[in-house]
Structure formats: C-alpha cells, structure tokens
PDB file of N, CA and C in Angstrom:
ATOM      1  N   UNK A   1     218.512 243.601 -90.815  1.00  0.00           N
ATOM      2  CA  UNK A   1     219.504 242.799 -91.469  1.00  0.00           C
ATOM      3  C   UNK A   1     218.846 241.493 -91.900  1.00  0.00           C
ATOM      4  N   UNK A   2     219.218 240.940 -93.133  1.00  0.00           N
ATOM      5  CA  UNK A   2     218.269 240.052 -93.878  1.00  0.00           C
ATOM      6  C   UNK A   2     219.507 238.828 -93.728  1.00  0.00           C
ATOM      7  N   UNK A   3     219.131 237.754 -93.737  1.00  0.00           N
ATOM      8  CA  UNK A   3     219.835 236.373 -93.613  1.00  0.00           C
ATOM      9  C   UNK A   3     218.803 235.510 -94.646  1.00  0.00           C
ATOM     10  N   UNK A   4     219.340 234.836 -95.034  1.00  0.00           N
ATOM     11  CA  UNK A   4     219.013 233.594 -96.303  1.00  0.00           C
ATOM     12  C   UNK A   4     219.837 232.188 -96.385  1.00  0.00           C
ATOM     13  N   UNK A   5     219.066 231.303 -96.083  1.00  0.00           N
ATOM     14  CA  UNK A   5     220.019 229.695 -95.576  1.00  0.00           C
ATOM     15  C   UNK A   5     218.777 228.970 -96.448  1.00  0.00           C
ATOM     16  N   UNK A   6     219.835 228.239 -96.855  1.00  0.00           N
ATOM     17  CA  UNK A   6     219.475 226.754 -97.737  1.00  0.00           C
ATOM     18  C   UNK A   6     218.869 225.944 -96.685  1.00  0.00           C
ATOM     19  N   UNK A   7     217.997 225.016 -97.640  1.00  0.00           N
ATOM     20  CA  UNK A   7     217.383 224.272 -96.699  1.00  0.00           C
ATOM     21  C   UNK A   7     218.212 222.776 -95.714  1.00  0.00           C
ATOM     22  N   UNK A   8     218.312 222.892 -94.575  1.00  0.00           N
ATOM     23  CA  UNK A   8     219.713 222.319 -93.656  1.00  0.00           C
ATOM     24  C   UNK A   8     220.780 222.859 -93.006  1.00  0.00           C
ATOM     25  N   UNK A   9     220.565 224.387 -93.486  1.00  0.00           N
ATOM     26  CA  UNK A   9     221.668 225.046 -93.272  1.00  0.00           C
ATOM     27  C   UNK A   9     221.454 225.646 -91.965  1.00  0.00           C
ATOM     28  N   UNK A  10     222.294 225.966 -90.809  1.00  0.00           N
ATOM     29  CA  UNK A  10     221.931 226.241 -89.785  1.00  0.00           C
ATOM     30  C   UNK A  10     223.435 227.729 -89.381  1.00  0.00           C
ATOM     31  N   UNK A  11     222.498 228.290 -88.458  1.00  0.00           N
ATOM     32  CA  UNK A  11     222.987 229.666 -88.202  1.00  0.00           C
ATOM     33  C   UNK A  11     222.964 229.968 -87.034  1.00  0.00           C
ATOM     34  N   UNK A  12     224.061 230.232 -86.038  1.00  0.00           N
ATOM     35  CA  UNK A  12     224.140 230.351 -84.562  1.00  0.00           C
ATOM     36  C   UNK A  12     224.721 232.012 -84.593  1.00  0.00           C
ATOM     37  N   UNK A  13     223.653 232.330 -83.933  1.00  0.00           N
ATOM     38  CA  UNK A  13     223.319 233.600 -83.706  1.00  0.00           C
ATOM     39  C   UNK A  13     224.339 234.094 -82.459  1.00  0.00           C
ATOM     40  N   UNK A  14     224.722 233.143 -81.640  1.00  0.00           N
ATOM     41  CA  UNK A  14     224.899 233.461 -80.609  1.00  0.00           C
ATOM     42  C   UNK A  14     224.238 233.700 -79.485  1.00  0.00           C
ATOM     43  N   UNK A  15     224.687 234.855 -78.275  1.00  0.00           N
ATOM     44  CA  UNK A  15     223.874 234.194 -76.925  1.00  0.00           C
ATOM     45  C   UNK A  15     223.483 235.630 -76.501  1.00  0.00           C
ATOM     46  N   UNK A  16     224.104 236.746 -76.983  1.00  0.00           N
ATOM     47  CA  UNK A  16     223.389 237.838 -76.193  1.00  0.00           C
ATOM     48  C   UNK A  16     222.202 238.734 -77.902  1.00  0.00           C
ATOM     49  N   UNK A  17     220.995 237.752 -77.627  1.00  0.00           N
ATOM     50  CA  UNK A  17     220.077 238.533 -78.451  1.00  0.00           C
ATOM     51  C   UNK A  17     218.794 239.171 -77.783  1.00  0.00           C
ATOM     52  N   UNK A  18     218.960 239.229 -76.602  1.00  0.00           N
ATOM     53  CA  UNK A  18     217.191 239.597 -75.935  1.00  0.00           C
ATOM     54  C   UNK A  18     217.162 241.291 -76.489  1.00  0.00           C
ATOM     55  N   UNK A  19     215.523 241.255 -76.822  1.00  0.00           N
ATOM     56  CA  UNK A  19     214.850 241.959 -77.461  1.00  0.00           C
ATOM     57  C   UNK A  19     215.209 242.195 -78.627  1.00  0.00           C
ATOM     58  N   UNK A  20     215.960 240.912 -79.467  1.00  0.00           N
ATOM     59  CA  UNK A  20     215.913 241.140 -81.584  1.00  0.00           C
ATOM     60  C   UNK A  20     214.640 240.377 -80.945  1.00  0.00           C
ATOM     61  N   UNK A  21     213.903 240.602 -82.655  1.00  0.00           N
ATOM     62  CA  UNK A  21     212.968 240.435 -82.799  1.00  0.00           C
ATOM     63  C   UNK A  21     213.380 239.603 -84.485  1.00  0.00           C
ATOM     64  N   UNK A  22     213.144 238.170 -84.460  1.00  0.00           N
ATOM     65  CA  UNK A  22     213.894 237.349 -85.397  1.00  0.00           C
ATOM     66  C   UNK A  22     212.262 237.351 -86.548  1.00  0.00           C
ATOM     67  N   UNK A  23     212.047 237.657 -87.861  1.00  0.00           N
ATOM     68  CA  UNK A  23     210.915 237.857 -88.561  1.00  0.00           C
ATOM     69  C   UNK A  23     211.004 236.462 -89.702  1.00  0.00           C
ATOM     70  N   UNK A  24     210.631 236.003 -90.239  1.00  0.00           N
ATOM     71  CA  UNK A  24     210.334 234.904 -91.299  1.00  0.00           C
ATOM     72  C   UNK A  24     209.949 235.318 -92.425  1.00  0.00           C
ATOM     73  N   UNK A  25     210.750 235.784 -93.676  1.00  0.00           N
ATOM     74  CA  UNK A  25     210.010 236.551 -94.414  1.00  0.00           C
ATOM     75  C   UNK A  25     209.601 235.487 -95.846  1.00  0.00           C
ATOM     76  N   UNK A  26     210.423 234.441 -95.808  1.00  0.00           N
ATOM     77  CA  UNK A  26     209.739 233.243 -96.836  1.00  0.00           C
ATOM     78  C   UNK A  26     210.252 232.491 -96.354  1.00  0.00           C
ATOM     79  N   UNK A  27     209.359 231.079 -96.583  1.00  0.00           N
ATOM     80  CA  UNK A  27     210.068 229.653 -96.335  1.00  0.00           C
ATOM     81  C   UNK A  27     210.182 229.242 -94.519  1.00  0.00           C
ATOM     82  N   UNK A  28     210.912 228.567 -94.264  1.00  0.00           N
ATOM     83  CA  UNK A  28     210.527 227.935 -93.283  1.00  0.00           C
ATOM     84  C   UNK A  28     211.827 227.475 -91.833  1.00  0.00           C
ATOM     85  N   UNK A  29     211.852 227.908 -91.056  1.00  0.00           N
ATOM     86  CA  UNK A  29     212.988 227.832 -90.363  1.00  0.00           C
ATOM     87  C   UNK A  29     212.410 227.526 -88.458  1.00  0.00           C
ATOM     88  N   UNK A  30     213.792 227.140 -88.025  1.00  0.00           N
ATOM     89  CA  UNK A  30     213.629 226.401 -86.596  1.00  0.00           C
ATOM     90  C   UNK A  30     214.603 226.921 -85.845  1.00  0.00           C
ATOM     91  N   UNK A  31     213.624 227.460 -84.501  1.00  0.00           N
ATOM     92  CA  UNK A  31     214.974 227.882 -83.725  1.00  0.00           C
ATOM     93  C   UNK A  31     214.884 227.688 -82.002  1.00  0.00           C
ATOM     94  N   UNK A  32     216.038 227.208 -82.085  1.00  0.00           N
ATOM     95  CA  UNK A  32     216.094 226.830 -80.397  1.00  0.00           C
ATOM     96  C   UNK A  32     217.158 227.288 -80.052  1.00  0.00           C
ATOM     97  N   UNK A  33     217.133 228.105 -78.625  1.00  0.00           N
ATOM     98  CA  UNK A  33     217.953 228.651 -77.580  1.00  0.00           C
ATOM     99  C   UNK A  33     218.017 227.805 -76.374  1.00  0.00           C
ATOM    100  N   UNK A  34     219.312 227.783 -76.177  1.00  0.00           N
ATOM    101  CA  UNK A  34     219.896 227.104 -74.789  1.00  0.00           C
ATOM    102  C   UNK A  34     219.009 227.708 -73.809  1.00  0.00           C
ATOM    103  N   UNK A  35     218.534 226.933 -72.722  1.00  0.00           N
ATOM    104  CA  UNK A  35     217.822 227.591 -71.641  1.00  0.00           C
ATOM    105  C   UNK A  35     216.266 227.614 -71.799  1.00  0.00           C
ATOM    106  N   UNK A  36     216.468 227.482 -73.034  1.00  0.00           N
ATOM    107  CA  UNK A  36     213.964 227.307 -73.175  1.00  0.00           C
ATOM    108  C   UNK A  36     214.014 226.084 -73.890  1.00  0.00           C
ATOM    109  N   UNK A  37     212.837 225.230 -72.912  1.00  0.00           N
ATOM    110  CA  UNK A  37     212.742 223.967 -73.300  1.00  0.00           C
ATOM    111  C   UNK A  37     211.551 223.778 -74.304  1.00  0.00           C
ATOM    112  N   UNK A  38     211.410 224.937 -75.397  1.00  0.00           N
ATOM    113  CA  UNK A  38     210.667 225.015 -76.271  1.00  0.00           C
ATOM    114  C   UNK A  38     211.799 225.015 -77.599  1.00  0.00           C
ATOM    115  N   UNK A  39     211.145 224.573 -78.493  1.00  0.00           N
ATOM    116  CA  UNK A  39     211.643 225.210 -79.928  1.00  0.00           C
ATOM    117  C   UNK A  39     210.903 225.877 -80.848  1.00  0.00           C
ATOM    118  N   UNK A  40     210.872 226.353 -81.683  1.00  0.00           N
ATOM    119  CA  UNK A  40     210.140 227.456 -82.273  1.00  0.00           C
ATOM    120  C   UNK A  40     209.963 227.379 -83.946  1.00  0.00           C
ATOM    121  N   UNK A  41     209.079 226.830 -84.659  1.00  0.00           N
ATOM    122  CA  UNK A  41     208.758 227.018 -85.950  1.00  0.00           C
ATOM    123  C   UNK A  41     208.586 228.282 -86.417  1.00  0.00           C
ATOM    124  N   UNK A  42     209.019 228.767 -87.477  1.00  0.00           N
ATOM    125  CA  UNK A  42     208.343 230.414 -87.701  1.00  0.00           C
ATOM    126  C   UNK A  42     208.557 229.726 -89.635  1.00  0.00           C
ATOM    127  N   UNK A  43     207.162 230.198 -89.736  1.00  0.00           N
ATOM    128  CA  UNK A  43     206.977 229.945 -91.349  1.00  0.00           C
ATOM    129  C   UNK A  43     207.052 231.825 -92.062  1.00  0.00           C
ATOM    130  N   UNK A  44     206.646 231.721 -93.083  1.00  0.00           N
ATOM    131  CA  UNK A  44     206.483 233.603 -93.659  1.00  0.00           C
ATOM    132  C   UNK A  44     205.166 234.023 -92.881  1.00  0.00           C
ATOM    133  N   UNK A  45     205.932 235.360 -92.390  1.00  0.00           N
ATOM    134  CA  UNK A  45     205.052 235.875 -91.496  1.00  0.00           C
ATOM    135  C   UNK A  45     205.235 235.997 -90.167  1.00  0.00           C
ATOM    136  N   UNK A  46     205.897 234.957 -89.519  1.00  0.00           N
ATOM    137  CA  UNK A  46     205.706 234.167 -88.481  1.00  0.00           C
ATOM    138  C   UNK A  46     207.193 235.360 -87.675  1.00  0.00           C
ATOM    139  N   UNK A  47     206.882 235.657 -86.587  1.00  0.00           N
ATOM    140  CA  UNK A  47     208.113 236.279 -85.694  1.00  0.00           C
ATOM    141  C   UNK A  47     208.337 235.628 -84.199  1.00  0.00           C
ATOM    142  N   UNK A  48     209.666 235.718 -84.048  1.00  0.00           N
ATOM    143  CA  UNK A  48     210.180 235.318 -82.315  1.00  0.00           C
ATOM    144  C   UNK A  48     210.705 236.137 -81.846  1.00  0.00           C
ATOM    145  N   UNK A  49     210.364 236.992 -80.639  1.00  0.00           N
ATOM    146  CA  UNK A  49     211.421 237.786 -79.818  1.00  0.00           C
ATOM    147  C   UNK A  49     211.874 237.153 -79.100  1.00  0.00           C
ATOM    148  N   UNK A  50     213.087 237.255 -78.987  1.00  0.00           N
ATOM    149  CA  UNK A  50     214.218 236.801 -77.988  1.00  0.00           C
ATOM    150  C   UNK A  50     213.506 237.098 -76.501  1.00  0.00           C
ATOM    151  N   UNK A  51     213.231 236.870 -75.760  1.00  0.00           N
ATOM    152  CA  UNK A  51     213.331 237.082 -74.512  1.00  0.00           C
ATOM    153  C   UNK A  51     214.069 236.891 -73.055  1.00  0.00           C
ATOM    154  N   UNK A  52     215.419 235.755 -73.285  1.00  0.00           N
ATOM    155  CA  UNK A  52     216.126 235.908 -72.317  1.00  0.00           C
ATOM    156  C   UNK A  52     217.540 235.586 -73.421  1.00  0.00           C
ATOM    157  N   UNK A  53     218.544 235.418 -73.158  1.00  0.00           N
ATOM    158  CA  UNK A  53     219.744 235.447 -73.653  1.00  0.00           C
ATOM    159  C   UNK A  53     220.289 233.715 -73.233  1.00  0.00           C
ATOM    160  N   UNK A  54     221.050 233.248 -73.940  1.00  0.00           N
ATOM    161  CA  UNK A  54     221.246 231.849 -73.889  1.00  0.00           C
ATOM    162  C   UNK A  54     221.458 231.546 -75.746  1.00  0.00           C
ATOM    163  N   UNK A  55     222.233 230.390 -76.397  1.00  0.00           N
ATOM    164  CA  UNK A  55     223.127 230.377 -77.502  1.00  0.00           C
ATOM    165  C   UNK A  55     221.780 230.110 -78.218  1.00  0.00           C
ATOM    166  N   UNK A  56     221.454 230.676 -79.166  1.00  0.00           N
ATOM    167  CA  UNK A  56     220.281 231.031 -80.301  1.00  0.00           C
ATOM    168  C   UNK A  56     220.937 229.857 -81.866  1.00  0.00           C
ATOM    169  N   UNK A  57     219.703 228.657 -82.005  1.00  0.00           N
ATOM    170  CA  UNK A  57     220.289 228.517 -83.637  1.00  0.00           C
ATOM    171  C   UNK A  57     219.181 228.315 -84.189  1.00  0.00           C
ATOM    172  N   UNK A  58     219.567 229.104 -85.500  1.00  0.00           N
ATOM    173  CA  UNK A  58     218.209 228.925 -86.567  1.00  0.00           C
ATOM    174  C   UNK A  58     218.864 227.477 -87.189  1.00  0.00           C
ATOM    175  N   UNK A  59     217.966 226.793 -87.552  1.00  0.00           N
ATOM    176  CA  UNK A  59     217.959 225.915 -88.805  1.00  0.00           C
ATOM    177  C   UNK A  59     216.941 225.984 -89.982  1.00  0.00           C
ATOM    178  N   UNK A  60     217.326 225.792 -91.030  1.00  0.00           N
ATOM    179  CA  UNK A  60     216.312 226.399 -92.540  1.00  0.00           C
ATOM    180  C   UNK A  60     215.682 225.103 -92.853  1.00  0.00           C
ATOM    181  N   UNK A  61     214.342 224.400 -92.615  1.00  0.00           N
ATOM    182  CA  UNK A  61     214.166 223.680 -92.560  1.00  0.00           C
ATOM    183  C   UNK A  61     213.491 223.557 -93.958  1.00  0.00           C
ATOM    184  N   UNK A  62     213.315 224.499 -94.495  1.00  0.00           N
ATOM    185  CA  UNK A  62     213.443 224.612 -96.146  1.00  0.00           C
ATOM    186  C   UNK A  62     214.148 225.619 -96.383  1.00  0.00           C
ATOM    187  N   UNK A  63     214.486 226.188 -97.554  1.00  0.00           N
ATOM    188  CA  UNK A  63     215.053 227.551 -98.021  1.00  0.00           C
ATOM    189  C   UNK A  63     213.818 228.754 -97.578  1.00  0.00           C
ATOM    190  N   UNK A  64     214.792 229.307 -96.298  1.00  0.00           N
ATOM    191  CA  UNK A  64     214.068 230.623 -95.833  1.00  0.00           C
ATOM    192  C   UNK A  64     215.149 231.905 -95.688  1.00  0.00           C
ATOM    193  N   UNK A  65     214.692 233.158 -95.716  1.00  0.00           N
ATOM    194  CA  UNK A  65     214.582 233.987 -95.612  1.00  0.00           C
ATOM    195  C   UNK A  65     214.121 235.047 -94.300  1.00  0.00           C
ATOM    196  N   UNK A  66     214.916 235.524 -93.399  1.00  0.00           N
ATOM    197  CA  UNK A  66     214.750 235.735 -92.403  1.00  0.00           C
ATOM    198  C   UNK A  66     215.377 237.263 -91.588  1.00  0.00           C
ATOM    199  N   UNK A  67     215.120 237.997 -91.139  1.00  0.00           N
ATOM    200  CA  UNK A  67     215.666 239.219 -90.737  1.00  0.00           C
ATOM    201  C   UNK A  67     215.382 239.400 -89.129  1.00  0.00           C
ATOM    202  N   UNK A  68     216.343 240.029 -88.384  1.00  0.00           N
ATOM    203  CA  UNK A  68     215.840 240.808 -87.389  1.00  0.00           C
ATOM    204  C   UNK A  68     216.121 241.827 -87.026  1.00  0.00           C
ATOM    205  N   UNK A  69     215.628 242.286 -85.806  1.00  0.00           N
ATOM    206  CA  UNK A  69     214.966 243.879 -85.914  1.00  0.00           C
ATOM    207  C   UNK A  69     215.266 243.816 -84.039  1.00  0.00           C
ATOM    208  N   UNK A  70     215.836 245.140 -84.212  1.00  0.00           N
ATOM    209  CA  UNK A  70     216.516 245.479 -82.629  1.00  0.00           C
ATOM    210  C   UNK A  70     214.817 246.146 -82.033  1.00  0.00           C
ATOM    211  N   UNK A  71     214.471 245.598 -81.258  1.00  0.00           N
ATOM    212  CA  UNK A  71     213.034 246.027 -80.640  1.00  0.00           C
ATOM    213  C   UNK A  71     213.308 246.786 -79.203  1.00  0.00           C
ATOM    214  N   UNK A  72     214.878 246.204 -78.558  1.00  0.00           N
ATOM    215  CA  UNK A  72     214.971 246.649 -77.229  1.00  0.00           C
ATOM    216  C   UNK A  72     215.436 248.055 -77.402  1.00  0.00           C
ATOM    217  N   UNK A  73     215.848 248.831 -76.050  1.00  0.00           N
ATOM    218  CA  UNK A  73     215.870 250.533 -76.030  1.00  0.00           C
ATOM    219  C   UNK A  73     217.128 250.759 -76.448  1.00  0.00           C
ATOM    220  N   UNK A  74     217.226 251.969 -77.096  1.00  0.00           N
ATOM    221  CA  UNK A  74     217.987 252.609 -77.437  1.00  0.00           C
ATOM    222  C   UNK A  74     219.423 251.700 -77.195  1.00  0.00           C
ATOM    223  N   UNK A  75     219.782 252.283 -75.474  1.00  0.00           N
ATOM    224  CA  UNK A  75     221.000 251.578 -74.693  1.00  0.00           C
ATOM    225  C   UNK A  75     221.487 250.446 -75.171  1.00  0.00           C
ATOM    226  N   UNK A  76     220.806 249.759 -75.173  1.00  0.00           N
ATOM    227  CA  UNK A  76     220.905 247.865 -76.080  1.00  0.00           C
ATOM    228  C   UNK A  76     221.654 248.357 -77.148  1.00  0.00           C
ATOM    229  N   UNK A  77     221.179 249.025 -78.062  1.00  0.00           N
ATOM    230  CA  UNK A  77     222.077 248.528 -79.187  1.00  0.00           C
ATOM    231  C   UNK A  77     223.544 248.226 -79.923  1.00  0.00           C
ATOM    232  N   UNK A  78     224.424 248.551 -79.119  1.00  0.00           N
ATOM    233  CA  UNK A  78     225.564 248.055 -78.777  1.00  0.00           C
ATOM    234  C   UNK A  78     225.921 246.680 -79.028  1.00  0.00           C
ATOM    235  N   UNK A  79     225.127 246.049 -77.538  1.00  0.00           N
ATOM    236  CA  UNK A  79     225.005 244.612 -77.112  1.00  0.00           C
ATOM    237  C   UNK A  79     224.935 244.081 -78.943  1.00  0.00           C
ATOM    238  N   UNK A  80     223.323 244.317 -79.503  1.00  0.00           N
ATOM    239  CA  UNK A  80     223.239 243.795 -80.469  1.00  0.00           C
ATOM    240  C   UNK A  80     223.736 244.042 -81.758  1.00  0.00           C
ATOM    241  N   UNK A  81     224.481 244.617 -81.778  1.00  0.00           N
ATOM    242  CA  UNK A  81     224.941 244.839 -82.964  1.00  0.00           C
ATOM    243  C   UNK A  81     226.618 244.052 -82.568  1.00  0.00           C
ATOM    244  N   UNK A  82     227.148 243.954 -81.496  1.00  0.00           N
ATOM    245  CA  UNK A  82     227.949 243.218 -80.992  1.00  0.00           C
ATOM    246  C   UNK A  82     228.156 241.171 -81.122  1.00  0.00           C
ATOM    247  N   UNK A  83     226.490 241.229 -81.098  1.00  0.00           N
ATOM    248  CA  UNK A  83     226.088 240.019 -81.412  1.00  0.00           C
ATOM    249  C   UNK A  83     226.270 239.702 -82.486  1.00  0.00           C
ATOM    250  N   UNK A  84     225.750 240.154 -83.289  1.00  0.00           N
ATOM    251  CA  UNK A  84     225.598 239.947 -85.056  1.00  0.00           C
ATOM    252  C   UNK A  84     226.634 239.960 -85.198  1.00  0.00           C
ATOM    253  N   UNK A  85     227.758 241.024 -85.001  1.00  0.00           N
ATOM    254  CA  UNK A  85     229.281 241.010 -85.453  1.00  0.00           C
ATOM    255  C   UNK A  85     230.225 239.465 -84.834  1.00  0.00           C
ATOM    256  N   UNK A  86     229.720 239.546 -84.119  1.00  0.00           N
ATOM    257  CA  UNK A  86     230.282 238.234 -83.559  1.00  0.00           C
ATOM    258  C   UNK A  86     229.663 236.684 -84.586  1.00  0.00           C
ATOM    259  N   UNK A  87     228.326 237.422 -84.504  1.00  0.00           N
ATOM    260  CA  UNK A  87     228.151 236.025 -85.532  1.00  0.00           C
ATOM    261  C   UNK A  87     228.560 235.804 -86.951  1.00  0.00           C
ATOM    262  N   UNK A  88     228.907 236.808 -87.118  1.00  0.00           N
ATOM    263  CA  UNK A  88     229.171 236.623 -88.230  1.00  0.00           C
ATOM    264  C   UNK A  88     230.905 236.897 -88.842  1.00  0.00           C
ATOM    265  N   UNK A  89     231.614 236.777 -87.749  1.00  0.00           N
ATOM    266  CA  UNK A  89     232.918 237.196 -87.882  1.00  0.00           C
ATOM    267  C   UNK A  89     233.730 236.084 -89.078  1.00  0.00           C
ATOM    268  N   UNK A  90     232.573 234.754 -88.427  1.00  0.00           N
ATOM    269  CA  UNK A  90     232.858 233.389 -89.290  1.00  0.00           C
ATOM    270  C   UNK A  90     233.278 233.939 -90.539  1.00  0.00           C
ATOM    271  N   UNK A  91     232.208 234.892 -91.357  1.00  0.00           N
ATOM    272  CA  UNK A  91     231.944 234.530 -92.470  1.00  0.00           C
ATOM    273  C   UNK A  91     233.443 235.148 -93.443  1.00  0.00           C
ATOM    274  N   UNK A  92     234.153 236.714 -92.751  1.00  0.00           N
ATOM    275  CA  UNK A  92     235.557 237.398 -92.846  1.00  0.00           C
ATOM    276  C   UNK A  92     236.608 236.018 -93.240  1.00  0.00           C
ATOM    277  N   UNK A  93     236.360 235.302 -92.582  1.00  0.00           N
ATOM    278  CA  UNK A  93     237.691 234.239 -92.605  1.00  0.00           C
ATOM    279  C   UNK A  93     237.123 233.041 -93.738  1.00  0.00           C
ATOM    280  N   UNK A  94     235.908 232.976 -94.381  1.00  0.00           N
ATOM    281  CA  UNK A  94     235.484 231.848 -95.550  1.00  0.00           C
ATOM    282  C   UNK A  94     234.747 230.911 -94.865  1.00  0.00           C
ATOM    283  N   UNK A  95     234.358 231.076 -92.901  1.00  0.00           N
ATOM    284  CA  UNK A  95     234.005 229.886 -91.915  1.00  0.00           C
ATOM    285  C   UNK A  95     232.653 230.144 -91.943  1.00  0.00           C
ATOM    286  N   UNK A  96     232.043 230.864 -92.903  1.00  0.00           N
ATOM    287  CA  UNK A  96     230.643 231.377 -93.041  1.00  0.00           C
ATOM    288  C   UNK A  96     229.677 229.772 -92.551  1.00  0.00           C
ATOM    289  N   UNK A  97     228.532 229.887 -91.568  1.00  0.00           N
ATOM    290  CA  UNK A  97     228.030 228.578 -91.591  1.00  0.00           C
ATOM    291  C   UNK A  97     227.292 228.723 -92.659  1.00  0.00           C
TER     292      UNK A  97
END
C-alpha cells in the first residue's frame, strides 16, 4: 500500500504495526514511535521495520512517497491490515490527515 504526503504533512499510523516494513520510495520523511527514544530519517531507498508496537508518525519532511509491506507471518495479518483500516478510517469521513 503506497501513501504520498506533502511536505509537513504528517500521518499516524497508529500503534499495532510490528513487523510492516515502512519503504521510502521518493523524497524524504520522519518517523517516530512512542516507546523508542530514537527517530528515524528514511530518504528513497531507505526502509524501517517496526519492531515493537507503540503510536507510529510519519512526517514528510519534503514531498515523499512511501509504502509498507506486511513482513510478519502469515497469522499477523489481520492485526495489520486492522491497523491501516484504522488509520485510515479518518480519511471515509473528509478527516484525512
């Protein structure tokens, strides 16, 4: 699933993503999860796997282009596809971030 945010524009993924695998496919974006006292640049090219669960936000720190990719087993995919629907329930009602 492909996502595309203006540059400023920010996107909360939500909290149950362990094992997406978040990819950078142009441009330039920032993402920090509740619980890791890191934050994460990913330019084109550049990938983050989720590794523990905690509230996920990208910010487009230029106009990027970005997809992810269910990496965990089979069983998971539920969870994540649960996620995404959730994140994006915003967008049904016009509350799209």
């Amino acid at each position: 699933m492909d996502f595309l945010l203006n540059k400023r524009e920010l996107f909360d993924l939500g909290e149950r993503l362990r094992g997406v695998r978040i990819e950078c496919l142009e441009g330039r974006c920032w993402l920090t999860q509740s619980g890791d006292s890191r934050d994460h640049i990913l330019g084109a090219g550049d990938s983050f796997t989720v590794r523990t669960n905690g509230q996920l936000i990208i910010t487009a720190t230029q106009r990027c282009r970005f997809m992810l990719v269910q990496t965990a087993p089979q069983g998971s995919r539920l969870n994540y596809f649960k996620a995404i629907n959730s994140a994006l329930k915003g967008c049904v009602t016009g509350a799209c971030p």
